[in-house]
PDB file of N, CA and C in Angstrom:
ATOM      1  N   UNK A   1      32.997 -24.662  41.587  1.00  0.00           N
ATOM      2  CA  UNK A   1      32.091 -25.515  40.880  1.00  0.00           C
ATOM      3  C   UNK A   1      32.468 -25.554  39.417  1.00  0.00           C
ATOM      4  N   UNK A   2      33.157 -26.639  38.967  1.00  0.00           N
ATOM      5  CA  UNK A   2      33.620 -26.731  37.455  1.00  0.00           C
ATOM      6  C   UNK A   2      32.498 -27.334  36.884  1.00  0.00           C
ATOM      7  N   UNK A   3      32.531 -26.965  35.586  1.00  0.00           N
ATOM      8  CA  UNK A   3      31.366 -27.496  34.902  1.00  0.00           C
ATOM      9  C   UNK A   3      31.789 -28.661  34.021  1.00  0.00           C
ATOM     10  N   UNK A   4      30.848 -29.537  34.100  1.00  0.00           N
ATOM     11  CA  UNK A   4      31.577 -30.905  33.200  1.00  0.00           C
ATOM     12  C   UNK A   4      31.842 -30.460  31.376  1.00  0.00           C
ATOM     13  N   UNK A   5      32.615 -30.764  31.103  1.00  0.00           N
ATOM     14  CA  UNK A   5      32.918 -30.959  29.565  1.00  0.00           C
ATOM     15  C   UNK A   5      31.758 -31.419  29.073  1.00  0.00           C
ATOM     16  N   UNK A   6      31.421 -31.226  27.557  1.00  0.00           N
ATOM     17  CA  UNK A   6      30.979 -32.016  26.817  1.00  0.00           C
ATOM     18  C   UNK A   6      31.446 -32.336  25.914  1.00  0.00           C
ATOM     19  N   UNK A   7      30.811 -33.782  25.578  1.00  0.00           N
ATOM     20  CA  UNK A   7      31.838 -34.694  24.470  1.00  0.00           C
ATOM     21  C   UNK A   7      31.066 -33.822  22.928  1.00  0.00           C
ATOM     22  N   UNK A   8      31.449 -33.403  22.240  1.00  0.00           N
ATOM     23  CA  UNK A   8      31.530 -33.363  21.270  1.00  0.00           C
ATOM     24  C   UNK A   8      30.865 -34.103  20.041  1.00  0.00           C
ATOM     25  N   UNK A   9      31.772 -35.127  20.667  1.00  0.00           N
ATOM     26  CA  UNK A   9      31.637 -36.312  19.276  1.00  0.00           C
ATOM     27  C   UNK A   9      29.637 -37.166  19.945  1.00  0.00           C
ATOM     28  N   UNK A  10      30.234 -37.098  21.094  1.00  0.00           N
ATOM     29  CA  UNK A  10      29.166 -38.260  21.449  1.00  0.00           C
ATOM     30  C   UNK A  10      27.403 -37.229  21.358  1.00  0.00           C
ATOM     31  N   UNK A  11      27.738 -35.598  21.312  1.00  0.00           N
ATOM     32  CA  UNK A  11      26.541 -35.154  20.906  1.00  0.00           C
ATOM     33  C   UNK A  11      26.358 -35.276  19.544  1.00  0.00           C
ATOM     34  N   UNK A  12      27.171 -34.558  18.375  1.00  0.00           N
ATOM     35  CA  UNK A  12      27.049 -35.104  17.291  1.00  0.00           C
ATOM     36  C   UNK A  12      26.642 -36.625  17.167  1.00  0.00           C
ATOM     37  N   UNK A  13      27.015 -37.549  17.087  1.00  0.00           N
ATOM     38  CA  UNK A  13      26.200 -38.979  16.720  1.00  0.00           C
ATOM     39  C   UNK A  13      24.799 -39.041  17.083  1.00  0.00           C
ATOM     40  N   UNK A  14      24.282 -38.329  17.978  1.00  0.00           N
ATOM     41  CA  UNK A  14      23.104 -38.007  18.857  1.00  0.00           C
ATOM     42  C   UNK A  14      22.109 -37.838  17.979  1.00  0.00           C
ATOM     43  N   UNK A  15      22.338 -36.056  17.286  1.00  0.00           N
ATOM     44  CA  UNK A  15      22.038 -35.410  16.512  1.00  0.00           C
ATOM     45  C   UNK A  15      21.942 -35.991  15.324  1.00  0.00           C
ATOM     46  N   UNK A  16      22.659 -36.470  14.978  1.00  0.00           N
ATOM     47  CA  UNK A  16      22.667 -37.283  13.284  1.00  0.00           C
ATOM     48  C   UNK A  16      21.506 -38.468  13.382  1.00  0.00           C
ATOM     49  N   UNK A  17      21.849 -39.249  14.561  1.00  0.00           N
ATOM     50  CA  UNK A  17      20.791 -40.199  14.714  1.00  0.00           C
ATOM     51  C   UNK A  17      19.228 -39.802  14.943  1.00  0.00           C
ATOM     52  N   UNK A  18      19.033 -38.524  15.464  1.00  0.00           N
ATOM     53  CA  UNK A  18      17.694 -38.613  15.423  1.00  0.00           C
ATOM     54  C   UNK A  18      17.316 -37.535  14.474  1.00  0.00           C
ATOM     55  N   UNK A  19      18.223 -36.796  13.567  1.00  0.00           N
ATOM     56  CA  UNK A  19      17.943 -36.577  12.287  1.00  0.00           C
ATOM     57  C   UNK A  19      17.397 -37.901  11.125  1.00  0.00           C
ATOM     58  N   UNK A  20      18.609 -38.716  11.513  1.00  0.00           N
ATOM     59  CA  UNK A  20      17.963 -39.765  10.520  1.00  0.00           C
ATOM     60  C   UNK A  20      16.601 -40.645  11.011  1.00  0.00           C
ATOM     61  N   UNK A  21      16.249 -40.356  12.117  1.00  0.00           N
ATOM     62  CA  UNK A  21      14.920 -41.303  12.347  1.00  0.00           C
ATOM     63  C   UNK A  21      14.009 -40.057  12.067  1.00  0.00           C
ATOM     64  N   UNK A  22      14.556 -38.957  12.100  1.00  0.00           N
ATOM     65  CA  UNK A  22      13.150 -38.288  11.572  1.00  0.00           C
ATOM     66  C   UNK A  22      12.855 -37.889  10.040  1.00  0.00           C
ATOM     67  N   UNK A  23      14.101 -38.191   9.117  1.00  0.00           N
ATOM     68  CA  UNK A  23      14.333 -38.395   8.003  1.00  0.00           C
ATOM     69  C   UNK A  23      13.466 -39.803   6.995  1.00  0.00           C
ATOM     70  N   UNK A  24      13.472 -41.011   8.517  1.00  0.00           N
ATOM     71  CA  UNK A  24      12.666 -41.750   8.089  1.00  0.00           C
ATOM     72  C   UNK A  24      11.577 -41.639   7.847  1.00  0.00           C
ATOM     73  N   UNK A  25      10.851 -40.917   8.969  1.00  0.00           N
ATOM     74  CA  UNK A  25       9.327 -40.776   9.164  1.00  0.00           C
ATOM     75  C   UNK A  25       9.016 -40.001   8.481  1.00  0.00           C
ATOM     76  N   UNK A  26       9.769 -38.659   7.816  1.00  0.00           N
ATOM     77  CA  UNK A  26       8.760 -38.217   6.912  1.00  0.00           C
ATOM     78  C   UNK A  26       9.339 -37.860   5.453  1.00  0.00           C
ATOM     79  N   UNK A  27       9.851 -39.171   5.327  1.00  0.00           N
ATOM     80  CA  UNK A  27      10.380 -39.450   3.840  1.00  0.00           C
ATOM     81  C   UNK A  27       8.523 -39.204   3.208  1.00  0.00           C
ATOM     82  N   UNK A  28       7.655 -39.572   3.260  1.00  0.00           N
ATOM     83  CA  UNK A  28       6.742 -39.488   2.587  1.00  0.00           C
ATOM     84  C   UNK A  28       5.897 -37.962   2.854  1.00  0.00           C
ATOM     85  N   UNK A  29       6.489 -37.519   1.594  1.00  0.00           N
ATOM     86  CA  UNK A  29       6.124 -35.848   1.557  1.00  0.00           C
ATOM     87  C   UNK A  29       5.073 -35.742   0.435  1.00  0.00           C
ATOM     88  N   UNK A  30       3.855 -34.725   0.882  1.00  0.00           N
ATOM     89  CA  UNK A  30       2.923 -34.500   0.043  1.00  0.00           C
ATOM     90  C   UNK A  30       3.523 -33.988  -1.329  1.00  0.00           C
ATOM     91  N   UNK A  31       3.170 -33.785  -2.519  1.00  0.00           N
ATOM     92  CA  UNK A  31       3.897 -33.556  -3.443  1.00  0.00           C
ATOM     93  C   UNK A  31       3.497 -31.898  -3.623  1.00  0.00           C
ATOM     94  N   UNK A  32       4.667 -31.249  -4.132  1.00  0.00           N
ATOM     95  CA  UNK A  32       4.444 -29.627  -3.701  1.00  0.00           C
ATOM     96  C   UNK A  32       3.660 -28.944  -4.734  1.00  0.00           C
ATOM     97  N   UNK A  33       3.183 -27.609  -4.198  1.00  0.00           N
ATOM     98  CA  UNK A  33       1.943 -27.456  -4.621  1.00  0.00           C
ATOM     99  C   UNK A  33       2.529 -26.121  -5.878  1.00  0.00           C
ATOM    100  N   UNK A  34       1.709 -26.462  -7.025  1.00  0.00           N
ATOM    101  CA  UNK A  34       2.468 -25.130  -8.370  1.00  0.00           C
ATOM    102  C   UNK A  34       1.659 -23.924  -7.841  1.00  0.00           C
ATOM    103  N   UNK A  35       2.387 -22.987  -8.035  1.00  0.00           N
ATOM    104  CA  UNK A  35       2.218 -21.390  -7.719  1.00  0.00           C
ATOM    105  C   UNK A  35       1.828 -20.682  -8.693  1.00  0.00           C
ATOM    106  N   UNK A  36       0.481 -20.512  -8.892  1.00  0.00           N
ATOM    107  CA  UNK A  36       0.221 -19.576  -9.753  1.00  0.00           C
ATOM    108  C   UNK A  36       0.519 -18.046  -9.360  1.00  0.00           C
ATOM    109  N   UNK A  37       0.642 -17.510 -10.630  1.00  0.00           N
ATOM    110  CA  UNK A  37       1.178 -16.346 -10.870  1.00  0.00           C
ATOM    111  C   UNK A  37       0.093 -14.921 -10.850  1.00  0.00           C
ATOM    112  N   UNK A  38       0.158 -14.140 -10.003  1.00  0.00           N
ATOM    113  CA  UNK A  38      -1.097 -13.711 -10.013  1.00  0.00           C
ATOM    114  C   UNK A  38      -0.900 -12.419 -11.072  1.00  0.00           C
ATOM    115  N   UNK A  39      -2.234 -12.240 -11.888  1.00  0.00           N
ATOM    116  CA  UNK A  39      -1.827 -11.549 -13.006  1.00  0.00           C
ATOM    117  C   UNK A  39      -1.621  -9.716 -12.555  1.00  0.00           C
ATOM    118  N   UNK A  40      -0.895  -9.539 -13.251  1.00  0.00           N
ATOM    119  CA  UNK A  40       0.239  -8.360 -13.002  1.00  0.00           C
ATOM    120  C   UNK A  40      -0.885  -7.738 -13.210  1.00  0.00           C
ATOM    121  N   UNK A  41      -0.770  -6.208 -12.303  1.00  0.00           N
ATOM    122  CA  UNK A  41      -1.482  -4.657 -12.550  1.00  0.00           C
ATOM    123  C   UNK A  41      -0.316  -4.126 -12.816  1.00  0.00           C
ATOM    124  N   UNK A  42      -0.897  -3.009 -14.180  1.00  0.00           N
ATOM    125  CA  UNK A  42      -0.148  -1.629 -14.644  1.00  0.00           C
ATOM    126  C   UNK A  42      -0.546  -0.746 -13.846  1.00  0.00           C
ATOM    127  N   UNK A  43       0.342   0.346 -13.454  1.00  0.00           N
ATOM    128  CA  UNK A  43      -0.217   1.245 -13.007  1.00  0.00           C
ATOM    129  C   UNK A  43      -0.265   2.737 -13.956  1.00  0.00           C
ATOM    130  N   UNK A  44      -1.091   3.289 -14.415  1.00  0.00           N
ATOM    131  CA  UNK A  44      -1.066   4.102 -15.256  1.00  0.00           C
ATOM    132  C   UNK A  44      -1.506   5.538 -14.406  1.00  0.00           C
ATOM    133  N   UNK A  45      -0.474   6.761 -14.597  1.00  0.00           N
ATOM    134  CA  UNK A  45      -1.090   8.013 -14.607  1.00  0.00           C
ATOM    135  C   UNK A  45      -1.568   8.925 -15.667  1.00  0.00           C
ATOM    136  N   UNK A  46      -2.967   9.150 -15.217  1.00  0.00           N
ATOM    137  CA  UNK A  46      -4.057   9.997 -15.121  1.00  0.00           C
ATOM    138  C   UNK A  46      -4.224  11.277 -15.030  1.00  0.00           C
ATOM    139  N   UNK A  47      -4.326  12.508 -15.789  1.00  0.00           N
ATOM    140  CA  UNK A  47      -4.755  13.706 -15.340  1.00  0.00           C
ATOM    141  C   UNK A  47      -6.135  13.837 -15.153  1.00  0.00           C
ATOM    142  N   UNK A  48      -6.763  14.135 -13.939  1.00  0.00           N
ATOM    143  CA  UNK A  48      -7.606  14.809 -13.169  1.00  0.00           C
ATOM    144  C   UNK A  48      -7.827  16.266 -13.122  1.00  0.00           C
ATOM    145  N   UNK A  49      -9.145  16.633 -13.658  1.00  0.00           N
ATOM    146  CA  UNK A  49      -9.434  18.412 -13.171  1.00  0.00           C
ATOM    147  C   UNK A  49     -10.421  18.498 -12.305  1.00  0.00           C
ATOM    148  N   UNK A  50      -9.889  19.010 -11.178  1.00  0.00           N
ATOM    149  CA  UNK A  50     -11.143  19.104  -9.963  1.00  0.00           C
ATOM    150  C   UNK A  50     -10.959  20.876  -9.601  1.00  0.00           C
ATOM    151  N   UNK A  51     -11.813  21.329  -8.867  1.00  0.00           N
ATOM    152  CA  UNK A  51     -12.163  22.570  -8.700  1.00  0.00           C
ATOM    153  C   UNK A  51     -11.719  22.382  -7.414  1.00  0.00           C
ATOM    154  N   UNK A  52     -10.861  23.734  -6.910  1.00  0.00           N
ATOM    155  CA  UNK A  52     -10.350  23.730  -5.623  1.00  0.00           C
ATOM    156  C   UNK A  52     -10.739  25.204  -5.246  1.00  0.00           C
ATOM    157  N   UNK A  53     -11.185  25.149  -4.032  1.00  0.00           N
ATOM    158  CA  UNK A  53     -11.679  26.199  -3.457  1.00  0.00           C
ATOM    159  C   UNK A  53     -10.315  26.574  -2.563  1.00  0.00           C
ATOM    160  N   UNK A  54     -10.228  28.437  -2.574  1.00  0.00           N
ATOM    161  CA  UNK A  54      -8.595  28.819  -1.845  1.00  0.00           C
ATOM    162  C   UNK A  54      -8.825  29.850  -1.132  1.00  0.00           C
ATOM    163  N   UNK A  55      -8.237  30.322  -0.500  1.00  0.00           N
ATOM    164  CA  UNK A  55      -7.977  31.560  -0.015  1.00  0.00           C
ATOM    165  C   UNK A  55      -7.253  32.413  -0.337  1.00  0.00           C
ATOM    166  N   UNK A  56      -7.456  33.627   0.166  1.00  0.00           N
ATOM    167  CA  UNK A  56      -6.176  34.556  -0.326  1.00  0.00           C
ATOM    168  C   UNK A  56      -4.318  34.387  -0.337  1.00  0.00           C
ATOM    169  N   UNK A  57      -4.801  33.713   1.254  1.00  0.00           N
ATOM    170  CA  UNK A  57      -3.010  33.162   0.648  1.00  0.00           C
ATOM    171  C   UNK A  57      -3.110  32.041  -0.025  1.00  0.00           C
ATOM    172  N   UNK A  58      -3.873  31.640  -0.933  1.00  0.00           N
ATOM    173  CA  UNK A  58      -3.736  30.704  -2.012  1.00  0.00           C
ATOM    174  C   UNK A  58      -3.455  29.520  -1.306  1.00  0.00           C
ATOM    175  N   UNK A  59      -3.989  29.005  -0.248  1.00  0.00           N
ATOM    176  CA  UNK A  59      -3.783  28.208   0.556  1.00  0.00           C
ATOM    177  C   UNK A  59      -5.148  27.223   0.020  1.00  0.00           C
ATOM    178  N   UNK A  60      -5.308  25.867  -0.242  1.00  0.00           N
ATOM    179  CA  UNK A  60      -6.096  25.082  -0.845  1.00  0.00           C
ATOM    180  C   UNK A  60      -7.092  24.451   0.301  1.00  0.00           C
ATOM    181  N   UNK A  61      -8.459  24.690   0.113  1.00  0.00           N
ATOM    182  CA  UNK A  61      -9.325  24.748   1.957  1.00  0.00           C
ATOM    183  C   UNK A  61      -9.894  23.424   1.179  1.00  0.00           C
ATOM    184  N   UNK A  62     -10.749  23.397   0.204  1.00  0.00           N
ATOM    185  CA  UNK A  62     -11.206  22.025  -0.132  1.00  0.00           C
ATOM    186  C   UNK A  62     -11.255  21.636  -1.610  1.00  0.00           C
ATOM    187  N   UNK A  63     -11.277  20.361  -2.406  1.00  0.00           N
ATOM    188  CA  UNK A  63     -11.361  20.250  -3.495  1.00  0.00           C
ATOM    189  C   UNK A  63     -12.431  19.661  -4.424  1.00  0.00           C
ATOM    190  N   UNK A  64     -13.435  19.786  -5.119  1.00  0.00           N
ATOM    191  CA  UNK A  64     -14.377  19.666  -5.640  1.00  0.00           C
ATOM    192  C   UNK A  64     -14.382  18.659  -6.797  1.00  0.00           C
ATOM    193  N   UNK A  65     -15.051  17.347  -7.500  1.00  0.00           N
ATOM    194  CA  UNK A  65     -15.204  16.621  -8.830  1.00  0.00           C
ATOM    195  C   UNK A  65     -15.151  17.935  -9.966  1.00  0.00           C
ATOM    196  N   UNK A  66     -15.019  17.826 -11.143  1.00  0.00           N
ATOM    197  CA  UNK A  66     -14.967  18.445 -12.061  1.00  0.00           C
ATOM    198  C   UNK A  66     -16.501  19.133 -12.237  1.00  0.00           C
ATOM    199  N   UNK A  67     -17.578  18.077 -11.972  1.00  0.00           N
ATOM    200  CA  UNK A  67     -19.118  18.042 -12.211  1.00  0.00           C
ATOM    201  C   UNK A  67     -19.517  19.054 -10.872  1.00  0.00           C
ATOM    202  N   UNK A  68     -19.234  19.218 -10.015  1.00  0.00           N
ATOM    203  CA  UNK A  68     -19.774  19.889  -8.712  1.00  0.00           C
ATOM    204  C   UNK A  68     -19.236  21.285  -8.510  1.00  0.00           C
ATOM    205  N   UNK A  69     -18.969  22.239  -9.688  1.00  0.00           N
ATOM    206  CA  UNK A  69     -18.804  23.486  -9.656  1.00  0.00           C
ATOM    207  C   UNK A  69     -19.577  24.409  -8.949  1.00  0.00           C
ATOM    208  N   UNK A  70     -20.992  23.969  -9.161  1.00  0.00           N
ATOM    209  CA  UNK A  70     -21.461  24.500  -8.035  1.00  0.00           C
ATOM    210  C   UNK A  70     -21.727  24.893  -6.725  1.00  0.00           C
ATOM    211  N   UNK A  71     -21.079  23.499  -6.216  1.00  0.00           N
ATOM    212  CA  UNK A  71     -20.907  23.313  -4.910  1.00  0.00           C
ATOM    213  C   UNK A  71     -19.480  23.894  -4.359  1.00  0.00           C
ATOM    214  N   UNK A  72     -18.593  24.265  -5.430  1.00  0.00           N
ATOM    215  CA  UNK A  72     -17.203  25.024  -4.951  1.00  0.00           C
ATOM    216  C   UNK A  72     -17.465  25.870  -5.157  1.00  0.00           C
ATOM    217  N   UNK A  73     -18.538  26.777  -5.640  1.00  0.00           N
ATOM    218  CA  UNK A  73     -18.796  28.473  -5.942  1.00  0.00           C
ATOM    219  C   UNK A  73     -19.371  28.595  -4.533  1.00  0.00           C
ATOM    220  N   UNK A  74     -20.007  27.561  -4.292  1.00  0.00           N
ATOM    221  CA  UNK A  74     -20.974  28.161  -2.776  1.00  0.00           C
ATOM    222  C   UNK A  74     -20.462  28.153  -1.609  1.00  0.00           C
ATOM    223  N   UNK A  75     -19.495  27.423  -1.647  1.00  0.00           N
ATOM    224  CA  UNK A  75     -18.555  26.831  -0.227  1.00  0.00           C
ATOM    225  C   UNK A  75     -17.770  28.291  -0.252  1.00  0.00           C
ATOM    226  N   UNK A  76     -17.221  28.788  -1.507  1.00  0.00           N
ATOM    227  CA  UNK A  76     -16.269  29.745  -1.692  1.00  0.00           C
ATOM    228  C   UNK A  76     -16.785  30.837  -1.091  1.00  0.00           C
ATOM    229  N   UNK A  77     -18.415  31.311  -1.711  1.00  0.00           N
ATOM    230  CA  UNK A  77     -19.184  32.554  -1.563  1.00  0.00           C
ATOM    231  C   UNK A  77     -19.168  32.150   0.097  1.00  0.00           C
ATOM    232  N   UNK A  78     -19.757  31.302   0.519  1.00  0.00           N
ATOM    233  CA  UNK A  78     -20.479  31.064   1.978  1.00  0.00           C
ATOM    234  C   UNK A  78     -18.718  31.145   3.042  1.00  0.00           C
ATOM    235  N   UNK A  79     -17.952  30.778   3.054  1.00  0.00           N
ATOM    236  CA  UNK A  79     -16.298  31.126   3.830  1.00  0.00           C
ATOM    237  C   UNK A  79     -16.090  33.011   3.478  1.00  0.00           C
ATOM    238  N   UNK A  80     -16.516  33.299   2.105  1.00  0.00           N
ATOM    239  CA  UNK A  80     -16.015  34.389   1.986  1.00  0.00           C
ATOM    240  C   UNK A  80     -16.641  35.433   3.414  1.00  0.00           C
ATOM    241  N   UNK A  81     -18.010  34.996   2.744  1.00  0.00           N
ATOM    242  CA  UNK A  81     -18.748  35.976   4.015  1.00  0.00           C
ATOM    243  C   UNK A  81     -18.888  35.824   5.656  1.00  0.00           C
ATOM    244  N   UNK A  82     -18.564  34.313   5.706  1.00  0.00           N
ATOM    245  CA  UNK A  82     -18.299  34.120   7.098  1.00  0.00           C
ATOM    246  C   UNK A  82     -16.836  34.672   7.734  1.00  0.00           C
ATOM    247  N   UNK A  83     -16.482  34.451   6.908  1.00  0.00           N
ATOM    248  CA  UNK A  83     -14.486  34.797   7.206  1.00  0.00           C
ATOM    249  C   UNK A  83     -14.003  36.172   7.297  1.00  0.00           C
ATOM    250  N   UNK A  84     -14.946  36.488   6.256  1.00  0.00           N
ATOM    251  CA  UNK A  84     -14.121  38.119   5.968  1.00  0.00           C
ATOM    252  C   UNK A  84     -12.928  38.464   4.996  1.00  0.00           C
ATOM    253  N   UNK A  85     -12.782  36.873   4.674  1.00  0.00           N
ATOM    254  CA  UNK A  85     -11.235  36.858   3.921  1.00  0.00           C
ATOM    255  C   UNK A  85     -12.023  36.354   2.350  1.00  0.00           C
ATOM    256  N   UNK A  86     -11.564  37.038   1.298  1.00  0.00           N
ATOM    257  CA  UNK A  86     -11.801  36.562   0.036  1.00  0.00           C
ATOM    258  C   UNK A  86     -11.272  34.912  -0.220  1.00  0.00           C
ATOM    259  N   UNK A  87     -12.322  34.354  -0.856  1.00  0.00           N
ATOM    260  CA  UNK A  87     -12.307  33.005  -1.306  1.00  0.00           C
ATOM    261  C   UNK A  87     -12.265  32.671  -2.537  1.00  0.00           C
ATOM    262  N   UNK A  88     -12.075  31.906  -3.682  1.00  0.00           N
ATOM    263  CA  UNK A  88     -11.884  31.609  -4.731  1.00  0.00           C
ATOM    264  C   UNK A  88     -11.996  30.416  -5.373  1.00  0.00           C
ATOM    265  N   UNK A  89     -12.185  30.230  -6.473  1.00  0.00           N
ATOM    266  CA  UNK A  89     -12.529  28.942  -7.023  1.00  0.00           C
ATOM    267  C   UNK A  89     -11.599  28.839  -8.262  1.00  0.00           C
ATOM    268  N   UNK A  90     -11.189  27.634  -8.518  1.00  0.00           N
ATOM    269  CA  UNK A  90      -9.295  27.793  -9.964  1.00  0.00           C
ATOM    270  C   UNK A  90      -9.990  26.244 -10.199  1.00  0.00           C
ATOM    271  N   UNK A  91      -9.592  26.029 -11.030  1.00  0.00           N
ATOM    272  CA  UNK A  91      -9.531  24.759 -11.129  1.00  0.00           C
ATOM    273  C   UNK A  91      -7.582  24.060 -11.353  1.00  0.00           C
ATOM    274  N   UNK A  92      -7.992  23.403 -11.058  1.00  0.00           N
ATOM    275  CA  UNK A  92      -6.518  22.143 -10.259  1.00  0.00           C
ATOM    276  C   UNK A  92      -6.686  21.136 -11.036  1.00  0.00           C
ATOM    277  N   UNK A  93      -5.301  20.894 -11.563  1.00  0.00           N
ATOM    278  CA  UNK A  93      -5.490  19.340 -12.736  1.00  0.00           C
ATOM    279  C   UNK A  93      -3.980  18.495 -11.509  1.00  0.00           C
ATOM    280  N   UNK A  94      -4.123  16.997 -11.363  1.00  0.00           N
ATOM    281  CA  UNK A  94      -3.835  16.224 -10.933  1.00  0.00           C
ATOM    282  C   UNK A  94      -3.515  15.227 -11.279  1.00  0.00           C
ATOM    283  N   UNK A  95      -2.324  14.253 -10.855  1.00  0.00           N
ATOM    284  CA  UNK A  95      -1.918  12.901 -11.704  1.00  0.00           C
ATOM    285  C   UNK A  95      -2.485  12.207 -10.467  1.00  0.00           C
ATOM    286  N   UNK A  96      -3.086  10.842 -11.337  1.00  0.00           N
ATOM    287  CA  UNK A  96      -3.702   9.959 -10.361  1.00  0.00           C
ATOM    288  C   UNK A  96      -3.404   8.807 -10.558  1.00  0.00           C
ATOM    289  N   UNK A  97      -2.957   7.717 -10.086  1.00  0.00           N
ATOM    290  CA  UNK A  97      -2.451   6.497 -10.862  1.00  0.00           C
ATOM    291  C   UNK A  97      -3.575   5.360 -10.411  1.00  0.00           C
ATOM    292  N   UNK A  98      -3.770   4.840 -11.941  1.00  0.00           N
ATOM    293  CA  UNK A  98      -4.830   4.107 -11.647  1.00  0.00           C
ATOM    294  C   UNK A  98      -4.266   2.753 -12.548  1.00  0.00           C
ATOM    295  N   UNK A  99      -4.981   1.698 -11.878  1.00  0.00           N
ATOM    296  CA  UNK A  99      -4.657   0.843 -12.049  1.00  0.00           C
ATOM    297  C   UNK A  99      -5.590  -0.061 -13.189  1.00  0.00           C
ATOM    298  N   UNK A 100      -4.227  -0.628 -13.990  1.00  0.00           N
ATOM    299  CA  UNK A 100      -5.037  -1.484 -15.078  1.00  0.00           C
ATOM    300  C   UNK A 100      -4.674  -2.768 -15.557  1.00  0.00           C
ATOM    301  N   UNK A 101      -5.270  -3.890 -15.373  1.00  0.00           N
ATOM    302  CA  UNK A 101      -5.237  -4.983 -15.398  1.00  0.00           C
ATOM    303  C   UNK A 101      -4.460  -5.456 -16.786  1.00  0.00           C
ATOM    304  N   UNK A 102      -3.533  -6.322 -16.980  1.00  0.00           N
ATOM    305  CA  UNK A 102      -2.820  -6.959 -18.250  1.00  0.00           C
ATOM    306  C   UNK A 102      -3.733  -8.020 -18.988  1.00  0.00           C
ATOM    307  N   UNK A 103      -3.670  -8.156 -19.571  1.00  0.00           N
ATOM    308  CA  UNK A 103      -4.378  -9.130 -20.797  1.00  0.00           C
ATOM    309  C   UNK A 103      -3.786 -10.495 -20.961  1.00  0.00           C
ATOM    310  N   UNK A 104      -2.638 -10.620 -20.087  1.00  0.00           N
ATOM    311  CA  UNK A 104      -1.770 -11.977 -19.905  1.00  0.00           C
ATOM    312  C   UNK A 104      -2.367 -13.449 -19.479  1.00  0.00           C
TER     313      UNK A 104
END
């Protein structure tokens, strides 16, 4: 079972021709639309001091706002005595990148 040839030429003219009839039809193009630029964010880092509650192997269990010291003394006291293992409270400073809008 041979397979027929194809002409070449006679697909090309094909192709061109109903490129150009569709070239006709949508010669009338909406006119394109301007792209605004959306205004740029900086990103700026931040040092952060939050209170981190640890363990003896200095292993970091949870971390506390700067304002809620209290609540990392108690978490600390309340693991110590449940655990058996001494707990601790340090405070931890952190880079945070926060974002700030351009004036552009």
């Amino acid at each position: 079972m041979a397979r027929r040839t194809l002409d070449r030429k006679a697909l090309r003219q094909q192709t061109e021709a109903a490129e150009a009839l569709q070239g006709e039809t949508s010669s009338e193009k909406a006119p394109a639309r301007t792209r605004r630029s959306k205004p740029k964010v900086k990103k700026q880092t931040k040092l952060v001091a939050l209170w981190g509650v640890f363990n003896q192997a200095l292993v970091e269990v949870q971390t506390f706002d700067y304002s809620r010291r209290l609540d990392a003394e108690k978490l600390a006291k309340e693991l110590s005595d449940s655990k058996k293992v001494p707990h601790f409270v340090q405070l931890v400073k952190r880079q945070v990148e926060v974002e700030i809008p351009s004036e552009e």
